[in-house]
N, C-alpha and C. Protein backbone atom coordinates (compact mmCIF):
# COMPACT_ATOMS: atom_id res chain seq x y z
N UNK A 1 135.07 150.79 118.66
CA UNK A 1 135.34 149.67 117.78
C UNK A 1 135.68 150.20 116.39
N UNK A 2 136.17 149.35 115.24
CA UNK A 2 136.56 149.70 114.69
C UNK A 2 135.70 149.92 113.52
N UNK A 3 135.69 151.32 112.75
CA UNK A 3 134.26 151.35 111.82
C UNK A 3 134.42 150.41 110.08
N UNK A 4 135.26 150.07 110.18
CA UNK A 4 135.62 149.34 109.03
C UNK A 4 134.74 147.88 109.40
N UNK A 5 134.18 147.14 110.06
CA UNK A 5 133.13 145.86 111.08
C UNK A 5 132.28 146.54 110.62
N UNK A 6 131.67 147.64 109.82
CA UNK A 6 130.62 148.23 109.35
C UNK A 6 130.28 148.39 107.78
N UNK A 7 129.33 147.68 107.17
CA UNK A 7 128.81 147.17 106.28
C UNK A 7 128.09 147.88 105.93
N UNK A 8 127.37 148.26 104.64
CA UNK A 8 125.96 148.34 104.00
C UNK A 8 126.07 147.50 102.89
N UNK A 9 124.43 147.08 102.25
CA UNK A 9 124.09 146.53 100.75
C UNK A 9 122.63 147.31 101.25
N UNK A 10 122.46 146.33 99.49
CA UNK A 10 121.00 146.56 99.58
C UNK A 10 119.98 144.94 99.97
N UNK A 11 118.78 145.15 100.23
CA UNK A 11 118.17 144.50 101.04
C UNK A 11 117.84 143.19 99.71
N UNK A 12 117.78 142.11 100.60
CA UNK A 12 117.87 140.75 99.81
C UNK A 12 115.78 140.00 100.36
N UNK A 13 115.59 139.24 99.32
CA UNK A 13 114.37 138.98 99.60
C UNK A 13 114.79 137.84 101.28
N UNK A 14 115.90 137.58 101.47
CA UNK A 14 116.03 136.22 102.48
C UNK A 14 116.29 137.54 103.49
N UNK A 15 116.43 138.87 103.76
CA UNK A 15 116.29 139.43 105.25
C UNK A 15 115.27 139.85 105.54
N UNK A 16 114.03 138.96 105.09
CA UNK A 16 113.02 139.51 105.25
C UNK A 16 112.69 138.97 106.93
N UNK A 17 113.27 138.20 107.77
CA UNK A 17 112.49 137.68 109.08
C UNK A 17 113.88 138.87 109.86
N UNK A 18 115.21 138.77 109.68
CA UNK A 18 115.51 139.87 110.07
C UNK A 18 114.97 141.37 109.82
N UNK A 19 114.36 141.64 109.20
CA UNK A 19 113.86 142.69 109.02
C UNK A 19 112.74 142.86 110.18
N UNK A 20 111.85 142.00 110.10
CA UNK A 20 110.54 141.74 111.19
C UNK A 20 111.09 141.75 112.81
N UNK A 21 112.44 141.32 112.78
CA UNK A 21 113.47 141.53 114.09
C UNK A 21 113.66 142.58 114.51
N UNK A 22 113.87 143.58 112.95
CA UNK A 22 114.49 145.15 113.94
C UNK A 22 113.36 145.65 114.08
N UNK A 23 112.27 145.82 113.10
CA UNK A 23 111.50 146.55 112.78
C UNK A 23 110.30 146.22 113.58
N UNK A 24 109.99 145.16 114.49
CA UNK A 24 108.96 144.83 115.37
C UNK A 24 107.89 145.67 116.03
N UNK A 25 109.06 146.98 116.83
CA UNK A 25 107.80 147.97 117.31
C UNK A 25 107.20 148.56 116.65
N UNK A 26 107.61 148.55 115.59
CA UNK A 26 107.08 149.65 113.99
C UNK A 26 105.92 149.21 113.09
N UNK A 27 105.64 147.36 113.16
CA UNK A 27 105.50 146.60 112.24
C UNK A 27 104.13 146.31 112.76
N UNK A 28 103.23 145.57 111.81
CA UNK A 28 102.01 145.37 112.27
C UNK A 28 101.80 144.15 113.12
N UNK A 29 100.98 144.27 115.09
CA UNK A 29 100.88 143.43 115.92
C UNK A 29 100.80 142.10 115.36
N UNK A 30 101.11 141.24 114.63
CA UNK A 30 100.99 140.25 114.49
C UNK A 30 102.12 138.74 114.95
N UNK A 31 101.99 137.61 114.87
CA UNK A 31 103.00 137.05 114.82
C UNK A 31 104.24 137.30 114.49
N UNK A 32 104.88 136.11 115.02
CA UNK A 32 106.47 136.83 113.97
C UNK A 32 106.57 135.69 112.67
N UNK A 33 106.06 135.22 111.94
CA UNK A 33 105.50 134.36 110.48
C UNK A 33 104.51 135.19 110.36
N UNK A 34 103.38 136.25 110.32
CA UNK A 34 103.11 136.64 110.03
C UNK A 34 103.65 138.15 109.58
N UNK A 35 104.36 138.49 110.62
CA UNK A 35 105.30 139.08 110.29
C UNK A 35 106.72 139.45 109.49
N UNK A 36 106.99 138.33 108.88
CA UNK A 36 108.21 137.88 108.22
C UNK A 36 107.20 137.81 107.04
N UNK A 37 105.86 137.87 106.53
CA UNK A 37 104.99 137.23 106.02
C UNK A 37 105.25 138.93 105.33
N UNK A 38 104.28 139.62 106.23
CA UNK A 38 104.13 141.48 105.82
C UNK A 38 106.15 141.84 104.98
N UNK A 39 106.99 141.78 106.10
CA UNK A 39 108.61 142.13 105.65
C UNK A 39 108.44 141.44 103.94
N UNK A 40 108.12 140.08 103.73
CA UNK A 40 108.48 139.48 102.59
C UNK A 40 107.89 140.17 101.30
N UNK A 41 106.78 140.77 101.44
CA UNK A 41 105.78 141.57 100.83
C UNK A 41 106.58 143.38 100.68
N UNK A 42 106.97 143.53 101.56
CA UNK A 42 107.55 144.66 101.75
C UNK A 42 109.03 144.64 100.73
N UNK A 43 109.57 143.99 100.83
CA UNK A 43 111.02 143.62 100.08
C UNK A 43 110.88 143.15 98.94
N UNK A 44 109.60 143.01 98.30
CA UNK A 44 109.22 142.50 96.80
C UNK A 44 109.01 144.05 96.42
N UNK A 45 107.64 144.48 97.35
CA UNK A 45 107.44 145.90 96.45
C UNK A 45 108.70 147.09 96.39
N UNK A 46 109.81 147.01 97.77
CA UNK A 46 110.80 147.69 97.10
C UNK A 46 111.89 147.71 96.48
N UNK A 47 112.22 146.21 95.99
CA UNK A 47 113.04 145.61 94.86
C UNK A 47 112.42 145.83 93.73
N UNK A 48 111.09 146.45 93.48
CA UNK A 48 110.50 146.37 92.08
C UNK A 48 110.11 147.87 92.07
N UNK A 49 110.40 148.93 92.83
CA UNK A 49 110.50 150.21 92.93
C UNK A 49 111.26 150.99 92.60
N UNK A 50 111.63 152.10 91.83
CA UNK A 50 112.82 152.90 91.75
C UNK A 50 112.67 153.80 92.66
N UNK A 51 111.77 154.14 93.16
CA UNK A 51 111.43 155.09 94.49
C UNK A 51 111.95 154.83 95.53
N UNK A 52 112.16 153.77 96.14
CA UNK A 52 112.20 153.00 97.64
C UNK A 52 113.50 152.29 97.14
N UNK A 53 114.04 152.22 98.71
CA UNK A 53 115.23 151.13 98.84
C UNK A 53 115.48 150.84 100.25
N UNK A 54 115.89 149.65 100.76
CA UNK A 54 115.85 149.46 102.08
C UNK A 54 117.81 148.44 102.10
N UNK A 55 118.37 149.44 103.48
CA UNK A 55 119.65 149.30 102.99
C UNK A 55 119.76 148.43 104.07
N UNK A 56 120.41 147.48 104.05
CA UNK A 56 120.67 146.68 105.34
C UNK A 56 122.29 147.01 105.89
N UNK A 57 122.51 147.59 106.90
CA UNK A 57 124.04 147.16 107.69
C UNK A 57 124.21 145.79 108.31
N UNK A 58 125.59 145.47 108.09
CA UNK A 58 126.20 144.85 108.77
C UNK A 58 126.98 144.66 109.86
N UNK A 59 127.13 143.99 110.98
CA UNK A 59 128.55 144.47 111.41
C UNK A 59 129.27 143.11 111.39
N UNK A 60 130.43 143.02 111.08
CA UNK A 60 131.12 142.13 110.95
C UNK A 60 130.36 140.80 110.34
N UNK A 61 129.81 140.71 109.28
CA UNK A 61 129.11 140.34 108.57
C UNK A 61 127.93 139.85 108.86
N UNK A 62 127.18 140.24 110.17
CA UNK A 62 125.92 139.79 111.01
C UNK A 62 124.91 140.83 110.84
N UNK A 63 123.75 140.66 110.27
CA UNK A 63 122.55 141.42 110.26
C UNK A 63 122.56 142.38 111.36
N UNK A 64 123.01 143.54 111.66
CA UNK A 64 122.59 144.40 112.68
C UNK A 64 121.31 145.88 112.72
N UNK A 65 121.08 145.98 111.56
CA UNK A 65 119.84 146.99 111.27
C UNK A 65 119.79 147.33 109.92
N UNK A 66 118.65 147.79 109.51
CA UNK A 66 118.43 148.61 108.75
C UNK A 66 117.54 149.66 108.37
N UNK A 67 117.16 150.55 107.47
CA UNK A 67 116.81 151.87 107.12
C UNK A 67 115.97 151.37 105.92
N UNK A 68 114.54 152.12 105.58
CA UNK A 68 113.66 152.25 104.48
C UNK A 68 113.87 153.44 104.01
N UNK A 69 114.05 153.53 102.48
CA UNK A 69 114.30 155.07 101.86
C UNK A 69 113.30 155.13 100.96
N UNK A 70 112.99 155.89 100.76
CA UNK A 70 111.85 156.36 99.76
C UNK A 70 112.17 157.62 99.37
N UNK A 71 112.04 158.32 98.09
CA UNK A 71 112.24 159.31 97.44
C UNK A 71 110.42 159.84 96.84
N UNK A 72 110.14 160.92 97.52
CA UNK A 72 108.85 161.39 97.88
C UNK A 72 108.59 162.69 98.08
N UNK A 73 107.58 162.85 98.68
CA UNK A 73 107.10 164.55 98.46
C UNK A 73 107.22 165.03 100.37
N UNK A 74 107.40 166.08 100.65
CA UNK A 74 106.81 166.13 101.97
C UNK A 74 105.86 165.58 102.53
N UNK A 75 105.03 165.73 101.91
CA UNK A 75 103.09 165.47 102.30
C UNK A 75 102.13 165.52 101.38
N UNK A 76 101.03 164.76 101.43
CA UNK A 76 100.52 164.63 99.79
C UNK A 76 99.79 166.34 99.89
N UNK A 77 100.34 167.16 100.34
CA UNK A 77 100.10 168.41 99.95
C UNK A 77 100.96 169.31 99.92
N UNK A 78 102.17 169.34 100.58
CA UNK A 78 103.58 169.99 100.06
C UNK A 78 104.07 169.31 99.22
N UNK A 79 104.54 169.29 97.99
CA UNK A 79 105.03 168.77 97.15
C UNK A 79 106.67 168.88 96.93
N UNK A 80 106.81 169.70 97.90
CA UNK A 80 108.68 169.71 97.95
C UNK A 80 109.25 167.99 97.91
N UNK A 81 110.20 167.69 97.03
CA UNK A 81 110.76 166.35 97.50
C UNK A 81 111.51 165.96 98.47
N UNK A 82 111.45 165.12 98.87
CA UNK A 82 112.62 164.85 100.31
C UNK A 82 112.72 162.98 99.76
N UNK A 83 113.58 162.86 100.71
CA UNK A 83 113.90 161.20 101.51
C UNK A 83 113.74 160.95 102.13
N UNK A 84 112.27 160.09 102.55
CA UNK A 84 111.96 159.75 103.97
C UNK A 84 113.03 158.57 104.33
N UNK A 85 113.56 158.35 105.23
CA UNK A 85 114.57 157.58 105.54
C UNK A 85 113.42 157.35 107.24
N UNK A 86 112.61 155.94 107.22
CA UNK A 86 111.93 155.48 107.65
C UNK A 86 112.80 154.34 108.41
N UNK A 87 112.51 154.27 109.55
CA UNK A 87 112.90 153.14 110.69
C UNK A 87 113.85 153.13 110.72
N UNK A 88 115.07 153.89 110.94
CA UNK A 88 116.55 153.57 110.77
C UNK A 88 116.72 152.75 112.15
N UNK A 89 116.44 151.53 111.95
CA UNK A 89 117.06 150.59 113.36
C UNK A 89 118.27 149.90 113.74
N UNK A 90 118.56 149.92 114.80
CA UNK A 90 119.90 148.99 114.92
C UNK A 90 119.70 148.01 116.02
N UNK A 91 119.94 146.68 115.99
CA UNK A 91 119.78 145.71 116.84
C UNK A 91 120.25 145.81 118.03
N UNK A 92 119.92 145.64 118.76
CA UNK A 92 120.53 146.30 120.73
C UNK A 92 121.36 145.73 121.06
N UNK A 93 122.09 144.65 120.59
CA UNK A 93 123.51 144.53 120.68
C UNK A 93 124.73 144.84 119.68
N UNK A 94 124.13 145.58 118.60
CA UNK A 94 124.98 146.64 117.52
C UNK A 94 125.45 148.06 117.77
N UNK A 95 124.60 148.22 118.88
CA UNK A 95 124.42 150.54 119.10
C UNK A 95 125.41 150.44 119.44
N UNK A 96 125.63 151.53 119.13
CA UNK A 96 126.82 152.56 119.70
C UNK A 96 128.14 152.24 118.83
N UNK A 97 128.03 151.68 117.36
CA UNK A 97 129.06 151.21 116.89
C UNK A 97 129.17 151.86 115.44
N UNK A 98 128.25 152.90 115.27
CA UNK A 98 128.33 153.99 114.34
C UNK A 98 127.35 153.06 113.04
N UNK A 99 126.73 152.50 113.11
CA UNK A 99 125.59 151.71 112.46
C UNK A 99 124.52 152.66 112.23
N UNK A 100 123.55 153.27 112.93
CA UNK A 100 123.13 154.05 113.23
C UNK A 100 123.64 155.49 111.49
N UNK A 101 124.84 155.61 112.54
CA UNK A 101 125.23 156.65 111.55
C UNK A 101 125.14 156.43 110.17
N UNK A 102 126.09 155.08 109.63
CA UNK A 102 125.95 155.17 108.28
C UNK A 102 124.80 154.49 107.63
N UNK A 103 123.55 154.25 108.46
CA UNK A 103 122.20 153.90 107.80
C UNK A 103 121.87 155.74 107.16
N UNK A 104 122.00 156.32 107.87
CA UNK A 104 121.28 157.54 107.75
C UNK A 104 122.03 158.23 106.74
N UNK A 105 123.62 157.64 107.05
CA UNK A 105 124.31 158.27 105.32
C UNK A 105 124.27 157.71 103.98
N UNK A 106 123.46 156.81 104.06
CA UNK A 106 122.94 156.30 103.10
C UNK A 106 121.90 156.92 102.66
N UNK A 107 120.80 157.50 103.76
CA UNK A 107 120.03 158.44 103.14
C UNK A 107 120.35 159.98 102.25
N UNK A 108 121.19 160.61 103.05
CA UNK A 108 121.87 161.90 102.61
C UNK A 108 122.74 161.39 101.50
N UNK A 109 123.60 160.45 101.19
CA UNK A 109 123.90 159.99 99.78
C UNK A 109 122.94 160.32 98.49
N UNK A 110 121.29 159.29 99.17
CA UNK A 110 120.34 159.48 98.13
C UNK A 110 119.77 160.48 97.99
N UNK A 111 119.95 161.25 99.03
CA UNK A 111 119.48 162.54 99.03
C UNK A 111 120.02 163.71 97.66
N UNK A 112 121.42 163.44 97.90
CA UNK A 112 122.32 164.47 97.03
C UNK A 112 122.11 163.25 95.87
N UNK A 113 122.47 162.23 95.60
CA UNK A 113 122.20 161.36 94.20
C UNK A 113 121.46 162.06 93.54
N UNK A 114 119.87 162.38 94.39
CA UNK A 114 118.81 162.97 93.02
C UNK A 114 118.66 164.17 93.23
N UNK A 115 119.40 165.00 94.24
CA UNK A 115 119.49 166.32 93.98
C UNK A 115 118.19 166.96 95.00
N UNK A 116 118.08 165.96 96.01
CA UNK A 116 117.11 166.48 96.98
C UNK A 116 117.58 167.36 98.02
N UNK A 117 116.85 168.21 98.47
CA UNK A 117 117.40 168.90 99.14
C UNK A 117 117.10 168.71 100.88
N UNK A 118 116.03 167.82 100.71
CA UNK A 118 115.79 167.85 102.64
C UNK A 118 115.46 165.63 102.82
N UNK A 119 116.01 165.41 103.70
CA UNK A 119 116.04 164.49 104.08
C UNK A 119 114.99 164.78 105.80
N UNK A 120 114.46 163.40 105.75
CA UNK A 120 113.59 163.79 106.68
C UNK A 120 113.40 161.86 107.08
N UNK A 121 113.12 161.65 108.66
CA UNK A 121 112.78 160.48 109.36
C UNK A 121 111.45 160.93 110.24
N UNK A 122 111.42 159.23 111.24
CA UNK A 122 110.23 159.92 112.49
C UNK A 122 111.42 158.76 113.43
N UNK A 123 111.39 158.88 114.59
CA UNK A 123 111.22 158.36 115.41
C UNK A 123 110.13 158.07 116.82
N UNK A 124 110.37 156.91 117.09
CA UNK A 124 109.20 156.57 117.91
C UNK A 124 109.19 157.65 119.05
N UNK A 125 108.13 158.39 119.61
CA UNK A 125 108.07 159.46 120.16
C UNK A 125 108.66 158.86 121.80
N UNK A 126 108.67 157.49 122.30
CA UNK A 126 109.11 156.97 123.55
C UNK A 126 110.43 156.53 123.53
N UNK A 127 111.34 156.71 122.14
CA UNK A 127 112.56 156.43 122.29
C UNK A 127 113.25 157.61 122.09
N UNK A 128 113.59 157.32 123.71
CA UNK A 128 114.94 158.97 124.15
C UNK A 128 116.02 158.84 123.47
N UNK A 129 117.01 157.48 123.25
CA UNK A 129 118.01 157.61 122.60
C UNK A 129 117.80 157.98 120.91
N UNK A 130 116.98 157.75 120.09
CA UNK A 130 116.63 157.89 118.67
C UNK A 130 116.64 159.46 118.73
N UNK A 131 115.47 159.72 119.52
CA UNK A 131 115.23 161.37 119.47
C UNK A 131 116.23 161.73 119.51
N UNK A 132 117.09 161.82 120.46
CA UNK A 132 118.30 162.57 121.17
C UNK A 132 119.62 162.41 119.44
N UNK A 133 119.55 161.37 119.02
CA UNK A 133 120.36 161.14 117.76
C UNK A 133 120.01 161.77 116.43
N UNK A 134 118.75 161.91 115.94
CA UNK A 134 118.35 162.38 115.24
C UNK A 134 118.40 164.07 115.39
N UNK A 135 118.43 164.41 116.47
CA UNK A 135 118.52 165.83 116.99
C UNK A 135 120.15 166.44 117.05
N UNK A 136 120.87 164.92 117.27
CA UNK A 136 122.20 165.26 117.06
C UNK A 136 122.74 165.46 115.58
N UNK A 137 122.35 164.41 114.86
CA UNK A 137 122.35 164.99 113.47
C UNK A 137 121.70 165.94 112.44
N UNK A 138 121.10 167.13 113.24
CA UNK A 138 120.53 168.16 112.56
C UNK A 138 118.90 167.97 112.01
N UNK A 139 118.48 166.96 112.43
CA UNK A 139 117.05 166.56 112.13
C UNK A 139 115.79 167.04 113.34
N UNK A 140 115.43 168.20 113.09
CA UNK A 140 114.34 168.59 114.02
C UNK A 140 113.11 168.36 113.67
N UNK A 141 112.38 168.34 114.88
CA UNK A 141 110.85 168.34 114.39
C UNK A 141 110.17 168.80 113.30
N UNK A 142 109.51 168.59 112.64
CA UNK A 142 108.34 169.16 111.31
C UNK A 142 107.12 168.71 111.56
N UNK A 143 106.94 167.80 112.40
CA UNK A 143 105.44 167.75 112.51
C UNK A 143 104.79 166.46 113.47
N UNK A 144 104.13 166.49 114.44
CA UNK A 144 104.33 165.23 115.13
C UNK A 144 102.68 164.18 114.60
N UNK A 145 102.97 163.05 114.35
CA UNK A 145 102.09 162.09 113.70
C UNK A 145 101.67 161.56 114.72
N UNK A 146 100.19 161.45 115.12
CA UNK A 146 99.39 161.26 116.75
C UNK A 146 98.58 159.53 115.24
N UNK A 147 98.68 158.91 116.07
CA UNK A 147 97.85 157.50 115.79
C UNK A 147 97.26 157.26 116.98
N UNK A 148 95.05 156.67 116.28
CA UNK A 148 94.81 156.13 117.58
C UNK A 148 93.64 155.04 116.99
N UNK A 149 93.18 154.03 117.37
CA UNK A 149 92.16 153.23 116.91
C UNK A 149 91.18 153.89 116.42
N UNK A 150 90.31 153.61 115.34
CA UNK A 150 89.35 154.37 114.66
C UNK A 150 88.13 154.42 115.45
N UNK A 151 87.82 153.56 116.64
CA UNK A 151 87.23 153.40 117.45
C UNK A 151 86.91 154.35 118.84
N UNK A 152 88.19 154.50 119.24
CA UNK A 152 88.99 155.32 120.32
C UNK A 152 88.33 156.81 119.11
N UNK A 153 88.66 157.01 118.25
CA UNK A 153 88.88 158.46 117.52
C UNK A 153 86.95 158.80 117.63
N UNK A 154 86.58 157.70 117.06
CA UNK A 154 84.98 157.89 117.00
C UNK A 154 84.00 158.07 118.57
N UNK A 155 84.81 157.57 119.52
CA UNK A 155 84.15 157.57 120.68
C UNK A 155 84.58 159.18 121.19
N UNK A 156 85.71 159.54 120.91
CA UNK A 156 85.86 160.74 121.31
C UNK A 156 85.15 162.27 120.49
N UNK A 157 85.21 161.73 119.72
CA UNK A 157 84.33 162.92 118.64
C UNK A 157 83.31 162.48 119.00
N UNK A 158 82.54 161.64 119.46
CA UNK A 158 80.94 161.38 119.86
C UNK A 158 80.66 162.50 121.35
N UNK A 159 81.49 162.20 121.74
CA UNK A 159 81.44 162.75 123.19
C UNK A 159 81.59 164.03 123.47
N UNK A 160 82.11 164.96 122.03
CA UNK A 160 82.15 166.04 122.00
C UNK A 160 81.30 166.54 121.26
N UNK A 161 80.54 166.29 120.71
CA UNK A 161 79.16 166.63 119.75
C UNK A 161 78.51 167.10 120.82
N UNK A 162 78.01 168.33 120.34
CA UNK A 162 76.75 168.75 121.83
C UNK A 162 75.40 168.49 121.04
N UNK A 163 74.60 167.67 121.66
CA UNK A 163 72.80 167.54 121.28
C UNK A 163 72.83 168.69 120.61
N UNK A 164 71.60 168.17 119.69
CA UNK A 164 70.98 169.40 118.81
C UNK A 164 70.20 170.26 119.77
N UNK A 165 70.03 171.75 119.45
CA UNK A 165 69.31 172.53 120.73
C UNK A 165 70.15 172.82 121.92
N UNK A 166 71.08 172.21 122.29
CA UNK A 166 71.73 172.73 123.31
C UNK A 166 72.65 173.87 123.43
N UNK A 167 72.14 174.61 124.48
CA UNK A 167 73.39 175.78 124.18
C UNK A 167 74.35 176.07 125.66
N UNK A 168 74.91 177.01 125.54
CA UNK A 168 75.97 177.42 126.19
C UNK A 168 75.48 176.81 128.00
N UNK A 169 73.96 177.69 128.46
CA UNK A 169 73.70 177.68 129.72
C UNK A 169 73.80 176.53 130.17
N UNK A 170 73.43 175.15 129.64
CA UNK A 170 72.99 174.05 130.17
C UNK A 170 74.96 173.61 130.73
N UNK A 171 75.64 173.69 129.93
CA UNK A 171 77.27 173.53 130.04
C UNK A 171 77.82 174.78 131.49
N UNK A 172 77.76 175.81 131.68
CA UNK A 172 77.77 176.94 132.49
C UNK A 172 77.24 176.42 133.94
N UNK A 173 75.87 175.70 134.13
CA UNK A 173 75.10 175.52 134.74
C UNK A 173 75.90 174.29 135.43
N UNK A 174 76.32 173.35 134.78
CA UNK A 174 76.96 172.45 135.12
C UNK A 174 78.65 172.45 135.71
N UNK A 175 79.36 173.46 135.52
CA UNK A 175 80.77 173.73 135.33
C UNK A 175 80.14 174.80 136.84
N UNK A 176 79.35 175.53 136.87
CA UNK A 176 79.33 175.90 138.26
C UNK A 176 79.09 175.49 139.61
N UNK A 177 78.05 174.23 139.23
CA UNK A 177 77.86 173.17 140.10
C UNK A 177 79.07 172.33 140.13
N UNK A 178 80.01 172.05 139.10
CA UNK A 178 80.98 171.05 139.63
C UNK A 178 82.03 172.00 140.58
N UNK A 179 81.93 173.73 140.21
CA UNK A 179 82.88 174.32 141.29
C UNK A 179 82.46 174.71 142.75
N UNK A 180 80.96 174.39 142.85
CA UNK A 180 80.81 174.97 144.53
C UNK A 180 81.04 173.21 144.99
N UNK A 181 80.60 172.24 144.42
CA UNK A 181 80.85 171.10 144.71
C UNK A 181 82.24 170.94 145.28
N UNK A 182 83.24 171.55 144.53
CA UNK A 182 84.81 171.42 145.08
C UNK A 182 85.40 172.15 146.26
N UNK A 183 84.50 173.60 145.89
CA UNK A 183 84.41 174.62 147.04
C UNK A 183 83.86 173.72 148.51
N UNK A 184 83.40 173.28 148.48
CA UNK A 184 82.31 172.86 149.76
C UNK A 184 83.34 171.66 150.57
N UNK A 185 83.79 170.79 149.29
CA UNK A 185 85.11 169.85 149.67
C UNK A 185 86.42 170.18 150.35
N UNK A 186 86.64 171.10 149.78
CA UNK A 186 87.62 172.12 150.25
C UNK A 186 87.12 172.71 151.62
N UNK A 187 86.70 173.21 151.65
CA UNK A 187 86.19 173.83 153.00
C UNK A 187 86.12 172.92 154.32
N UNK A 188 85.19 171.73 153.98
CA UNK A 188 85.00 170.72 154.69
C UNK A 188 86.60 169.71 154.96
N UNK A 189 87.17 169.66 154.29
CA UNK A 189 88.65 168.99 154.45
C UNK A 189 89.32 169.81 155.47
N UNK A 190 89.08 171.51 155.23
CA UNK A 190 89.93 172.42 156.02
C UNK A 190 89.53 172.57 157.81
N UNK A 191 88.04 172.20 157.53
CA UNK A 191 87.73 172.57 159.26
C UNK A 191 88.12 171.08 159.97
């Protein structure tokens, strides 16, 4: 198709329920008014930011995705600057129409604007086509971000705490009994 049907601006406080559209798997479980609720909040604090900007594409003058930019550090402990260029989405009846592409050249624009030298995203670790794109445009791994309920995190660090007083044998003692246990299974399956 033809790439000229391809648009950017910058983000308006009224795309805030399109926004909650692309950005859904990304966005917090809630309604979608509650959600358009979080986007509306989101598009105030980065209209009143010089840091952040969120670019919306078009195609043929219809909301089809957009990209969060932020001008930032690596990590609040590398202090190198970059452009996180956050959620670059495109609506699933927009792909494949180079949308995609010029969200992300909007980042490398802002990138060179302030003289940054590394541009950097995430994609969702279950989307093959994102990965596979981001990999096509020279963007490799730096670090993979694991999220899990604070709950889930606490039950598992509980479970790995060994009692006070306990040492190695009582664990040994047990790990040998679970192998003649398998041994004996084995054996018995075979005759």
């Amino acid at each position: 198709m033809n790439r000229s049907l391809v648009s950017l601006r910058s983000v308006t406080p009224e795309d805030a329920r399109h926004l909650a559209e692309v950005w859904t798997d990304v966005i917090r479980r809630v309604g979608p008014e509650d959600q358009a609720i979080d986007m509306e909040a989101v598009v105030i604090d980065v209209l009143a930011s010089d840091h952040q900007r969120i670019i919306v594409a078009e195609y043929d003058g219809k909301f089809a995705g957009a990209i969060h930019l932020e001008h930032t550090t690596m990590s609040a402990i590398n202090r190198e600057p970059i452009v996180r260029a956050l959620s670059p989405h495109v609506l699933a009846p927009y792909r494949r129409r180079g949308i995609g592409t010029a969200l992300m050249e909007s980042a490398v624009t802002w990138a060179e604007e302030l003289g940054i030298a590394h541009v950097a995203t995430a994609a969702v670790a279950g989307s093959r086509d994102a990965n596979r794109f981001m990999a096509r445009i020279a963007l490799g791994p730096y670090a993979v971000l694991r999220v899990a309920t604070t709950h889930a995190v606490r039950s598992r660090l509980s479970a790995h705490r060994r009692p006070a007083g306990a040492g190695h044998g009582k664990q040994l003692t047990q790990v040998l009994a679970a192998r003649r246990s398998l041994r004996k299974s084995r054996a018995a399956a075979e005759s």
